[in-house]
C-alpha atoms as a PDB file:
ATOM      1  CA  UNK A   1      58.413  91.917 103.190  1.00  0.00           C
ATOM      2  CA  UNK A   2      60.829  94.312 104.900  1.00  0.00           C
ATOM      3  CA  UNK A   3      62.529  97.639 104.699  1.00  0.00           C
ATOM      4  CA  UNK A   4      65.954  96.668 103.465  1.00  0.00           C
ATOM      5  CA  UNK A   5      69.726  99.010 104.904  1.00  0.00           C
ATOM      6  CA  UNK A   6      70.479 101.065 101.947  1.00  0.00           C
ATOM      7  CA  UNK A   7      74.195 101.003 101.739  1.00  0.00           C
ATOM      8  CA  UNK A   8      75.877 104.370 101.607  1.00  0.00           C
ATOM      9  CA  UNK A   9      78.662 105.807  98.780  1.00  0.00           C
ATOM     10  CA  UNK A  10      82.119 104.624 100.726  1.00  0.00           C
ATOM     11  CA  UNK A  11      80.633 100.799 100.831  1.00  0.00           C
ATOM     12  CA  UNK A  12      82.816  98.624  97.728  1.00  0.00           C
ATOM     13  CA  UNK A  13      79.059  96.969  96.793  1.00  0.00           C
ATOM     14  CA  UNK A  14      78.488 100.565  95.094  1.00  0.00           C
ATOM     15  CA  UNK A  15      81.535  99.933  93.179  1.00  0.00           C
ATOM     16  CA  UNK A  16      80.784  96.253  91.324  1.00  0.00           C
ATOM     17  CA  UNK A  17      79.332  94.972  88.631  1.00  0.00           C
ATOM     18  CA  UNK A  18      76.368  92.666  89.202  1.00  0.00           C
ATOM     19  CA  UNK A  19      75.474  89.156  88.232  1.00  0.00           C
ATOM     20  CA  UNK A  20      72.637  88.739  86.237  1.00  0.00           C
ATOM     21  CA  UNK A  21      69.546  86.464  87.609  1.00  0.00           C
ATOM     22  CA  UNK A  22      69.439  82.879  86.590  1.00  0.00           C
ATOM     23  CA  UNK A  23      66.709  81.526  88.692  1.00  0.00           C
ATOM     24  CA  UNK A  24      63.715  82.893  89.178  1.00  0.00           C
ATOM     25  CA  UNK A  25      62.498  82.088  92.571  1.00  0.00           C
ATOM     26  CA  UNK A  26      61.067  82.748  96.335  1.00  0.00           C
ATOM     27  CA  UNK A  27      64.732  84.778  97.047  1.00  0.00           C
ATOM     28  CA  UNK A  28      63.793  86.888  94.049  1.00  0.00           C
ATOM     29  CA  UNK A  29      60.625  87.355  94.477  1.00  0.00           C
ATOM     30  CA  UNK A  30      61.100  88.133  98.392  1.00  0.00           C
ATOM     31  CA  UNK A  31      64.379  90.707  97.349  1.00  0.00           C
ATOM     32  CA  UNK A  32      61.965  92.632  94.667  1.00  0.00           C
ATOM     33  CA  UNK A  33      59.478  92.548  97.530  1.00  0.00           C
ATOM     34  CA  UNK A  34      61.406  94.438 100.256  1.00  0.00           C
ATOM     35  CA  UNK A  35      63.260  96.824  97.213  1.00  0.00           C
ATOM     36  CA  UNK A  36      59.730  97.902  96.487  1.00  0.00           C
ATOM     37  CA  UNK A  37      58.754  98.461 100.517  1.00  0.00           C
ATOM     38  CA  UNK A  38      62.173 100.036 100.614  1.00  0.00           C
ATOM     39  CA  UNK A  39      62.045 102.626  97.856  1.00  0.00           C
ATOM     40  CA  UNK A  40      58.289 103.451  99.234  1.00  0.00           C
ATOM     41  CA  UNK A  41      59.977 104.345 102.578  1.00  0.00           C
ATOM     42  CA  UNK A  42      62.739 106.330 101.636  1.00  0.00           C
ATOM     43  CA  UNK A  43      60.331 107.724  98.854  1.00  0.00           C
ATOM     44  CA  UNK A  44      62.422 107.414  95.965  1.00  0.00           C
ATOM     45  CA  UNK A  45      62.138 107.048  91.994  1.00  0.00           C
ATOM     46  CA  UNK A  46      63.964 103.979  92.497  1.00  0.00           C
ATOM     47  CA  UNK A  47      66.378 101.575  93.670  1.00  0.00           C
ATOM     48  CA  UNK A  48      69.044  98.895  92.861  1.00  0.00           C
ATOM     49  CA  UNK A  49      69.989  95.784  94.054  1.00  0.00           C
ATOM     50  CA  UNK A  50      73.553  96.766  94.715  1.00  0.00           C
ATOM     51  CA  UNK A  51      71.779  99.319  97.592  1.00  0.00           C
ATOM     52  CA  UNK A  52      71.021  96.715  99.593  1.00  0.00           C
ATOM     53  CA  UNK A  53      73.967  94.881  99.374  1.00  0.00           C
ATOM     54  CA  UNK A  54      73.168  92.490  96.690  1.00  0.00           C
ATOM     55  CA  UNK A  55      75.167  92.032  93.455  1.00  0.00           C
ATOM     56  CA  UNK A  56      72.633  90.877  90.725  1.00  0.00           C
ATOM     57  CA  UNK A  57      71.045  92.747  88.256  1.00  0.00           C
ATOM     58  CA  UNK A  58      67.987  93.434  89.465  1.00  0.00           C
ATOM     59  CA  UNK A  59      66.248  97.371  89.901  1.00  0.00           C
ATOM     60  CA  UNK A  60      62.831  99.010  90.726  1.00  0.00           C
ATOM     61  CA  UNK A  61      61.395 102.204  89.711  1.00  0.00           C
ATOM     62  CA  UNK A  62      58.770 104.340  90.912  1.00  0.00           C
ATOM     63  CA  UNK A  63      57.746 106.532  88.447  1.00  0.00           C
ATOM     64  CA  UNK A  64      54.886 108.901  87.510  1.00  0.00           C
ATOM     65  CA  UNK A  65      54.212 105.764  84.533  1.00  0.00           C
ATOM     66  CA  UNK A  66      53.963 103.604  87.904  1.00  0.00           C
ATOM     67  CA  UNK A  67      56.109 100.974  89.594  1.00  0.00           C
ATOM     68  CA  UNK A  68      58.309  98.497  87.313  1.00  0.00           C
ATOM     69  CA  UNK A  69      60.795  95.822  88.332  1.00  0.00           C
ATOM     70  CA  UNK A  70      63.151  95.002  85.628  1.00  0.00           C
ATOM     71  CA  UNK A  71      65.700  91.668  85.821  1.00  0.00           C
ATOM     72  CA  UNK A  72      68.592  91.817  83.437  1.00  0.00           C
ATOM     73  CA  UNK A  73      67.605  95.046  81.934  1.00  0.00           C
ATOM     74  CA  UNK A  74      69.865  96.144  78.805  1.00  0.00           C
ATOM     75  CA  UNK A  75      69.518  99.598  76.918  1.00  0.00           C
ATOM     76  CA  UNK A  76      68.619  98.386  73.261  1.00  0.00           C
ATOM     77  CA  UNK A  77      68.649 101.964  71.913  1.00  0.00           C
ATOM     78  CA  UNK A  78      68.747 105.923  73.314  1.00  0.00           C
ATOM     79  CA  UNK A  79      67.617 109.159  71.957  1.00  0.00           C
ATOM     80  CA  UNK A  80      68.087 112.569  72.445  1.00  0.00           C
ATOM     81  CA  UNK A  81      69.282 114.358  75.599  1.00  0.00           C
ATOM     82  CA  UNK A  82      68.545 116.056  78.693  1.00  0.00           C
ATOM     83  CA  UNK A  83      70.389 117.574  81.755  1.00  0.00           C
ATOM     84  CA  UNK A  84      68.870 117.288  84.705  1.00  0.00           C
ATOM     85  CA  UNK A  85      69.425 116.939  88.709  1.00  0.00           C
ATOM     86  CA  UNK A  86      69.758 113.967  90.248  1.00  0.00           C
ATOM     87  CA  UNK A  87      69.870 112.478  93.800  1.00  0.00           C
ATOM     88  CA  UNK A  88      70.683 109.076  94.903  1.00  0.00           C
ATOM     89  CA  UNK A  89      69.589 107.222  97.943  1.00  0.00           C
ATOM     90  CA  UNK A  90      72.981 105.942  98.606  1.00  0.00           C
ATOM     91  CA  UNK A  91      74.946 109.004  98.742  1.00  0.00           C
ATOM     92  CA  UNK A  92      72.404 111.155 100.816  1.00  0.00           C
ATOM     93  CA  UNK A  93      72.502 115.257 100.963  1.00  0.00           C
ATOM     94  CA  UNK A  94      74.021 115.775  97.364  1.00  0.00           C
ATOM     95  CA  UNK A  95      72.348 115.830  94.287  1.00  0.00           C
ATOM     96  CA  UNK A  96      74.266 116.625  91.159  1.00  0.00           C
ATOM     97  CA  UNK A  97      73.484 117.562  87.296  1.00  0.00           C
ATOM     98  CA  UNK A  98      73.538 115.205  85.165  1.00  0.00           C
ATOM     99  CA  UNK A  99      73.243 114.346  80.743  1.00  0.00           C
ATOM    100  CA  UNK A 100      70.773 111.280  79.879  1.00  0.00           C
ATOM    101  CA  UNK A 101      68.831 109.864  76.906  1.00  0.00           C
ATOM    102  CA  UNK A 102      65.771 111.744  76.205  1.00  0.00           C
ATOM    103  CA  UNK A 103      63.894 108.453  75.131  1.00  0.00           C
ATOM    104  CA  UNK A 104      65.287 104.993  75.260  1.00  0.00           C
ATOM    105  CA  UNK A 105      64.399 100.965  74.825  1.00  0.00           C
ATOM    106  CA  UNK A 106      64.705  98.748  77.117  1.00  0.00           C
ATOM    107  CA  UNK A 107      65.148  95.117  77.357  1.00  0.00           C
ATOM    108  CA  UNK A 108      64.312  92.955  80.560  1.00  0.00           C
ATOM    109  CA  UNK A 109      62.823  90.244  82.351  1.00  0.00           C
ATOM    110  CA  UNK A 110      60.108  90.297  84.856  1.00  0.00           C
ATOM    111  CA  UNK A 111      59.905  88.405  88.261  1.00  0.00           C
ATOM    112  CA  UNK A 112      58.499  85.118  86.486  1.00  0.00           C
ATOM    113  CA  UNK A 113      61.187  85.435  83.684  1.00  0.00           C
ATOM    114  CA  UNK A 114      59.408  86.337  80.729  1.00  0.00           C
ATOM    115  CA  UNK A 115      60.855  88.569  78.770  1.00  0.00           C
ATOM    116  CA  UNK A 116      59.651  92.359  77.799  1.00  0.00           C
ATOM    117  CA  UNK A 117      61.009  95.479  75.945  1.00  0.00           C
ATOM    118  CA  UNK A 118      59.669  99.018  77.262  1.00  0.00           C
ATOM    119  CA  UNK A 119      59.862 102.325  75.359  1.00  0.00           C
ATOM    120  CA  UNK A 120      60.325 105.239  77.822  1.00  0.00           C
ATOM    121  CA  UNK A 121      60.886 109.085  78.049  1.00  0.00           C
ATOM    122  CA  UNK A 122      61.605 112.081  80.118  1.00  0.00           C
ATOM    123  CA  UNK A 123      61.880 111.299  84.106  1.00  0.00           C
ATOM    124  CA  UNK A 124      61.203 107.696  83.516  1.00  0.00           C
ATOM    125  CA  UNK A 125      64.235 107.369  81.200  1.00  0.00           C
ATOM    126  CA  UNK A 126      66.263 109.224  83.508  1.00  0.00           C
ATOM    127  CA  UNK A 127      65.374 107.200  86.370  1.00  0.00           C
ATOM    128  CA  UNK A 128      66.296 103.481  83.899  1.00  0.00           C
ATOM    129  CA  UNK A 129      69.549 104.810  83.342  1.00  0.00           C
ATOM    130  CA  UNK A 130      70.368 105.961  86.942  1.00  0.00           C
ATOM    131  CA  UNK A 131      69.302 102.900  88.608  1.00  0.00           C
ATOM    132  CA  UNK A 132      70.606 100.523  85.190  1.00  0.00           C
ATOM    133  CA  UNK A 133      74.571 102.267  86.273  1.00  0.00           C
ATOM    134  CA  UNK A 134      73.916 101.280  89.511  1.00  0.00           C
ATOM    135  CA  UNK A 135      74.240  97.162  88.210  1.00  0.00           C
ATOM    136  CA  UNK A 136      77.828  98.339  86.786  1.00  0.00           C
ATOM    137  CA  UNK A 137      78.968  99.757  89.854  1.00  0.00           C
ATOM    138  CA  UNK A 138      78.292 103.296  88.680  1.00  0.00           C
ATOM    139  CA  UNK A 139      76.948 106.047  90.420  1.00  0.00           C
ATOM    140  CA  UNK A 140      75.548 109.696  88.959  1.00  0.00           C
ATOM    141  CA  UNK A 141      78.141 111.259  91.066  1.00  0.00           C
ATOM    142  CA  UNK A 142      80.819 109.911  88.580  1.00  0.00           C
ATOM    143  CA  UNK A 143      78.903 111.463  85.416  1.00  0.00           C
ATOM    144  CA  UNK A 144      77.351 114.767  87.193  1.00  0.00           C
ATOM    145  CA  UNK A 145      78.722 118.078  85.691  1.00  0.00           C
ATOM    146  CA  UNK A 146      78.052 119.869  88.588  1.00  0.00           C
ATOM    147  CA  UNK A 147      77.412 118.761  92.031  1.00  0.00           C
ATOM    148  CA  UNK A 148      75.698 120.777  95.191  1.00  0.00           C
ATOM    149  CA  UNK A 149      74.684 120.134  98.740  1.00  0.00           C
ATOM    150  CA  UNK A 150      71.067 119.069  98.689  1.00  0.00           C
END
């Protein structure tokens, strides 16, 4: 395991959309491995692939509710709404407001494949969606209604 570069807003990796995982593996297992030492570090609600350079679908959070790792994840439904501010480990010092899904479902694999829908609310939805753009090469700078020095 190792503490992975976060790559910073500026860097085109921010900016595409991800591949999703086809083999679950050692690679996998060691890239969820070092995302989850790597969000512990920089002490964040979570993380995606595309932050550390690699273009597949593959996110952590680290939530309140715990630590997840979803593969493939896919919003099956949202609910409600709340504004809220948000900061992002890849463009560091600004943290913006920004509209999200009280409640959602969520479809994903885990590390070993299998497949698994999770209901979530609150903080932990916000933190699925942020880190879910992140795969499409979207950041919460591009949604935030207002944005601020940190």
């Amino acid at each position: 395991m190792a503490i992975r570069n976060v790559v910073q807003v500026g860097d085109d990796v921010l900016r595409q959309k991800c591949f999703p995982v086809d083999t679950f593996d050692a690679s996998l297992w060691k890239l969820l491995d070092d995302m989850k030492d790597t969000v512990k570090k920089e002490q964040g609600a979570g993380l995606a692939a595309p932050q550390v350079g690699v273009l597949r679908r593959v996110c952590v959070v680290d939530v309140d509710e715990g630590y997840f790792e979803f593969i493939n994840p896919v919003i099956l439904s949202q609910k409600g709404e709340q504004a809220g501010w948000e900061g992002c480990l890849s463009v560091r010092g600004k943290q913006g407001v920004v509209n999200r899904p009280m409640r959602l479902t969520l479809a994903y694999q885990d590390r070993y494949g299998e497949k698994h829908v999770l209901k979530a609310k609150g903080f932990f939805a916000r933190a699925i969606c942020h880190e879910t753009d992140h795969l499409d090469g979207i950041l919460y700078i591009d949604k935030a209604t207002e944005i601020e020095r940190a």
